[in-house]
Protein backbone atom coordinates (compact mmCIF):
# COMPACT_ATOMS: atom_id res chain seq x y z
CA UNK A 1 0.00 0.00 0.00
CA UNK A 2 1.00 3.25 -0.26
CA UNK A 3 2.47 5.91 2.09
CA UNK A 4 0.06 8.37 3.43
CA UNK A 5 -3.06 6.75 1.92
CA UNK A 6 -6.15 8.35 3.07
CA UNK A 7 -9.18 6.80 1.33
CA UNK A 8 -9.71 4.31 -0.57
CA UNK A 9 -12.57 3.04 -2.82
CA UNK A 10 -13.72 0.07 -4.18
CA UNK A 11 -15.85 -1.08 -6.98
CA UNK A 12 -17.05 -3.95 -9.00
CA UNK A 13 -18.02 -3.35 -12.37
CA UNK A 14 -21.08 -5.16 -13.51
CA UNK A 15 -21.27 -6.18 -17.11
CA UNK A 16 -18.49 -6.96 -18.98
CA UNK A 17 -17.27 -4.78 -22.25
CA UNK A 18 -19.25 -1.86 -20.84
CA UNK A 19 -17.18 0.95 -19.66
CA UNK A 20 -18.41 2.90 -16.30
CA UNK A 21 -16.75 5.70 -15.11
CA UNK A 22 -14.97 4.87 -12.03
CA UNK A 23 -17.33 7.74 -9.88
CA UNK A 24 -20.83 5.93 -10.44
CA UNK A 25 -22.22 4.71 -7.77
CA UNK A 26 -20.22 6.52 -5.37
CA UNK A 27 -19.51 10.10 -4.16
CA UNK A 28 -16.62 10.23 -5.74
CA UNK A 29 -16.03 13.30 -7.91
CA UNK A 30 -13.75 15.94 -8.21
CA UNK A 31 -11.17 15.40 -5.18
CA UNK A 32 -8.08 17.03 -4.26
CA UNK A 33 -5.21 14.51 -3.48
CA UNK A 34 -1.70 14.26 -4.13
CA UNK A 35 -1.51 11.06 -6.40
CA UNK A 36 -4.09 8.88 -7.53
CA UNK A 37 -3.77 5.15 -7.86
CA UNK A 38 -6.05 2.81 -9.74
CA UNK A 39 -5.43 -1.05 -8.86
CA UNK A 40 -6.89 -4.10 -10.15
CA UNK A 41 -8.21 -6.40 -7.46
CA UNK A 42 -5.67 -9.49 -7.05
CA UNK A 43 -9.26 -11.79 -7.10
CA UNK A 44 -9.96 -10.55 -10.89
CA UNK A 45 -9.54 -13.63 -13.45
CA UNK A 46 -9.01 -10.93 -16.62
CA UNK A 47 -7.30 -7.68 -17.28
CA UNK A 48 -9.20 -4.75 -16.30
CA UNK A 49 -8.77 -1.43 -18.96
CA UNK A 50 -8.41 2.00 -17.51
CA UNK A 51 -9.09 4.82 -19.91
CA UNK A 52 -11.33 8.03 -20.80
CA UNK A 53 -14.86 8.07 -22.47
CA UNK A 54 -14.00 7.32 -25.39
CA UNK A 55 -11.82 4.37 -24.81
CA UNK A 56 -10.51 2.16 -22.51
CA UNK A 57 -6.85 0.77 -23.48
CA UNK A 58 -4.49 0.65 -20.79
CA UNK A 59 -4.33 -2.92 -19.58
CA UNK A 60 -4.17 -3.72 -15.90
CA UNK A 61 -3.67 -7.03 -15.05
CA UNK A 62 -5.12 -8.61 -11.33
CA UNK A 63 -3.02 -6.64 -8.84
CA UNK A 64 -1.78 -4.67 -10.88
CA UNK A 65 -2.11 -0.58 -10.20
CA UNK A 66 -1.12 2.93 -11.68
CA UNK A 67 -1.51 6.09 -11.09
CA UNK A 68 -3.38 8.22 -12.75
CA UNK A 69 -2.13 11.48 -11.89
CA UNK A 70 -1.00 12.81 -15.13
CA UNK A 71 -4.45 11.43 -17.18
CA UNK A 72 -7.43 12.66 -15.34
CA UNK A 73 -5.83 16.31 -13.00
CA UNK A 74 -7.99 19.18 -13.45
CA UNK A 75 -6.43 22.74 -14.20
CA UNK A 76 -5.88 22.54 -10.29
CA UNK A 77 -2.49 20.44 -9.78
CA UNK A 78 -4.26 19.04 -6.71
CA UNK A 79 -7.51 18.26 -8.55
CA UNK A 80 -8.97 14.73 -9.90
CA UNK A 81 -12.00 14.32 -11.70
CA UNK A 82 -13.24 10.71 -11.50
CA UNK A 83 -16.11 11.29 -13.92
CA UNK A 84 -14.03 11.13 -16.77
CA UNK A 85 -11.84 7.72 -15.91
CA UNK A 86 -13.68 5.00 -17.53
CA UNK A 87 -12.99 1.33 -16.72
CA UNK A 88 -13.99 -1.76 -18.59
CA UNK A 89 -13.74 -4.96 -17.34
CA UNK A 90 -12.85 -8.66 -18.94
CA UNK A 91 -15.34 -10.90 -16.65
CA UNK A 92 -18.82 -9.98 -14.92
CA UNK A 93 -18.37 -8.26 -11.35
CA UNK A 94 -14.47 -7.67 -11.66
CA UNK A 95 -13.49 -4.87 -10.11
CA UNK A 96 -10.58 -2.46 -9.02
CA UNK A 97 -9.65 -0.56 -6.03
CA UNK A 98 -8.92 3.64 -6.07
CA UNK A 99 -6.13 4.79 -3.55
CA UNK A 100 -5.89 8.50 -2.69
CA UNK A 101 -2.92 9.96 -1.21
CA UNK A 102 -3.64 13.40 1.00
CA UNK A 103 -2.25 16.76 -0.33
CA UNK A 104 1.45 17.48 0.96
C-alpha cells in the first residue's frame, strides 16, 4: 500500500465490455489529493482497462495498479476528476480498487 493513503474506494463493475466511469455509484467526484492510484483487485480472473470516455486501453492485469495522476488532474495540480476515468472490465463483477494519497 501506499504511504500516506487516506481513502480508498472500491468497486465492481457489472457487465463486462461496458465501460463505467470509475465515480458511479459513489460520491466520488472531483477530489483534491496528491496522487491517484487505480489497482486491479488481485481476485480478478481478466485484465481490467483503464481509460477516458472514449476508450478504454491501458491494460491492468489482477493486482496490478497505476496512477493516474497525469491522465485525469484538473487545471488545479491538486484536482482529480473521476467522472471522466472509464474502466472496462474482462469478466462480470471484476473490479478495481482507487487509492488516494492526502495533499502534501
Amino acid at each position: 500500500m501506499l504511504n500516506g493513503v487516506i481513502e480508498t474506494y472500491d468497486k465492481d463493475v457489472t457487465l463486462a465490455a461496458t465501460p463505467e466511469d470509475i465515480a458511479k455509484g459513489s460520491e466520488l467526484g472531483v477530489v483534491l489529493a496528491s496522487d491517484i492510484v487505480i489497482k486491479a483487485k488481485t481476485s480478478n480472473t481478466q485484465n481490467i482497462f483503464l481509460g477516458g470516455v472514449a476508450a478504454q486501453t491501458w491494460p491492468l492485469v489482477p493486482g496490478e495498479g497505476i496512477s493516474i495522476s497525469d491522465f485525469f488532474r484538473t487545471s488545479i495540480e491538486v484536482e482529480f476528476d473521476f467522472k471522466k476515468a472509464f474502466i472496462k472490465v474482462s469478466v462480470d463483477g471484476e473490479g478495481f480498487h482507487v487509492l488516494r494519497t492526502k495533499v502534501a
